[in-house]
Protein backbone atom coordinates (compact mmCIF):
# COMPACT_ATOMS: atom_id res chain seq x y z
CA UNK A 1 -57.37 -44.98 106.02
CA UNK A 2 -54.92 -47.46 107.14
CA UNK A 3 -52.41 -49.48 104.91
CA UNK A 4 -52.29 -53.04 106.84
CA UNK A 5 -50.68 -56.46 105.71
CA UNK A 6 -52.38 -59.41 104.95
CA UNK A 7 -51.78 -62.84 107.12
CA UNK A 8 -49.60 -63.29 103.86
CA UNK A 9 -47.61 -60.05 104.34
CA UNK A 10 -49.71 -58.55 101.31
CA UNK A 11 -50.60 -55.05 101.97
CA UNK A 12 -53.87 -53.45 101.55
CA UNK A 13 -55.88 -50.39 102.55
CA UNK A 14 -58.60 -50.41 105.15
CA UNK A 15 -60.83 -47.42 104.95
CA UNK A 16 -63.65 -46.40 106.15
CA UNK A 17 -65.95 -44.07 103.59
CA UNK A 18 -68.63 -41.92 104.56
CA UNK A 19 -71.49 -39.00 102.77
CA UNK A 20 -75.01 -37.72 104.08
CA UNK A 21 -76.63 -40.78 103.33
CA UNK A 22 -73.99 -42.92 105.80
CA UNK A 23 -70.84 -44.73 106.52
CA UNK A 24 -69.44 -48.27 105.22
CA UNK A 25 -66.04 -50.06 105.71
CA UNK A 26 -63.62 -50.42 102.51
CA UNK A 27 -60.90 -52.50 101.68
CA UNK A 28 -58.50 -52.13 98.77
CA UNK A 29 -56.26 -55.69 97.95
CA UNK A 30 -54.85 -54.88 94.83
CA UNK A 31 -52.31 -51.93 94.55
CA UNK A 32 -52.35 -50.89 97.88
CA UNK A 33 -49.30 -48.83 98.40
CA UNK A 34 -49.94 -46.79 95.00
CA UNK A 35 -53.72 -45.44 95.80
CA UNK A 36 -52.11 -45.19 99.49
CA UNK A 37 -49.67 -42.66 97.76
CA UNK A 38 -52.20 -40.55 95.60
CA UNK A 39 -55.65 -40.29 98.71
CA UNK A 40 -55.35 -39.00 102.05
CA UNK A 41 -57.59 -39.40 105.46
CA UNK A 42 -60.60 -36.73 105.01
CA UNK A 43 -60.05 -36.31 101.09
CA UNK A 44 -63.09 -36.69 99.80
CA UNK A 45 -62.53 -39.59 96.75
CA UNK A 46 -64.34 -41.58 94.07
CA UNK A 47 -64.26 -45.01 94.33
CA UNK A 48 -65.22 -48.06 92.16
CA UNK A 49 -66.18 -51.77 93.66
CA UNK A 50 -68.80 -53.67 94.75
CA UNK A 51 -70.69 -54.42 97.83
CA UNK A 52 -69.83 -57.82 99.95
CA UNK A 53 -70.67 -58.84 102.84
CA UNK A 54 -68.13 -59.72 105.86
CA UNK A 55 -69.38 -60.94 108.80
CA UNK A 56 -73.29 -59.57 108.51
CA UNK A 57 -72.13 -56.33 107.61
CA UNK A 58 -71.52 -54.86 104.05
CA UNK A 59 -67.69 -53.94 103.01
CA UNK A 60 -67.36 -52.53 99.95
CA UNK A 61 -64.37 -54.15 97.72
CA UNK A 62 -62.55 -51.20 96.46
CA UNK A 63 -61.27 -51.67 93.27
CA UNK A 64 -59.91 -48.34 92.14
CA UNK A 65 -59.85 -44.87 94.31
CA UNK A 66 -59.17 -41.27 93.70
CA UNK A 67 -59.15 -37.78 94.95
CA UNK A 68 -62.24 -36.28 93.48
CA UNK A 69 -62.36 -32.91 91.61
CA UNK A 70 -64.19 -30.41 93.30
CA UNK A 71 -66.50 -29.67 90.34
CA UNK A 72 -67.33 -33.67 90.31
CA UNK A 73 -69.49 -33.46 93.56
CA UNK A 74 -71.26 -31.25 95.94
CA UNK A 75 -69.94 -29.84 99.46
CA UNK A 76 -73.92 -30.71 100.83
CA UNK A 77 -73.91 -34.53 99.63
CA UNK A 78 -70.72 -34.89 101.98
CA UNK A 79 -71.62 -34.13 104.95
CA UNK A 80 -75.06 -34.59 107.02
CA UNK A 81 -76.53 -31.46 108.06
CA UNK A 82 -79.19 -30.89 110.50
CA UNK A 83 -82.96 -30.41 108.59
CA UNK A 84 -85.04 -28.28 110.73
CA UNK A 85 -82.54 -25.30 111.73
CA UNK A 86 -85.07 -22.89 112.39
CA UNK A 87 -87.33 -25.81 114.43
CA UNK A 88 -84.04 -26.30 116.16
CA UNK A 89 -83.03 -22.97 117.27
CA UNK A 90 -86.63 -21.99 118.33
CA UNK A 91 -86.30 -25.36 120.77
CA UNK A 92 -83.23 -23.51 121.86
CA UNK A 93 -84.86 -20.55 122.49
CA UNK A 94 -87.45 -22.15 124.15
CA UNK A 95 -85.27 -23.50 126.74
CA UNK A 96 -83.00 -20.25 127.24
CA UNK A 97 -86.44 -18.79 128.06
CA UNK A 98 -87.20 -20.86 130.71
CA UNK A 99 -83.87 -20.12 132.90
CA UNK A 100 -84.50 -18.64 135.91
CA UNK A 101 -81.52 -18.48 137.83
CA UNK A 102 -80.32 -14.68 136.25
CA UNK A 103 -76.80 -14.99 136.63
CA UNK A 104 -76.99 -18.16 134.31
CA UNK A 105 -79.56 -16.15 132.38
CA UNK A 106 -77.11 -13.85 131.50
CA UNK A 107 -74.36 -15.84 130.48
CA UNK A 108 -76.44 -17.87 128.28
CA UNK A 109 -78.08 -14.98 126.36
């Protein structure tokens, strides 16, 4: 989250927002300074705007942001987690088996 000025010497917020499903670019125009003041970088926040699009890609125009309350969302819906753990660690497993140098067997079990 950056607070940046305008050409006009207006400021605003560029952010970038992100959950499990992915990652788009945010700005804020209006009342910069004051939502600057109440979110930080990594709080996880509600936001209300709409979806443009700026230069082929879509921005969402932030019109009002807060820090959410933890009992508004879930932890999992944040953050992108791997599907297939158990597929995952046997591939690891896999792979540890077929070391045959022992020294570097050893350090890797």
């Amino acid at each position: 989250m950056n607070l940046k000025l305008t050409k006009y010497d207006k400021p605003y917020l560029q952010l970038s927002l992100q959950d499990k499903s992915g990652k788009i670019e945010g700005r804020l125009w209006d009342n910069a300074e004051k939502f600057n003041q109440d979110v930080e970088t990594g709080d996880i926040v509600r936001v209300k705007g709409s979806v443009d699009k700026y230069r082929d890609d879509k921005q969402l125009k932030i019109d009002f942001i807060s820090k959410a309350d933890d009992r508004s969302y879930k932890y999992e819906d944040m953050v992108r987690v791997a599907e297939d753990r158990e597929g995952i660690y046997d591939n690891i497993c896999a792979s540890l088996e077929g070391i045959t140098n022992t020294w570097i067997k050893a350090v890797a079990k």
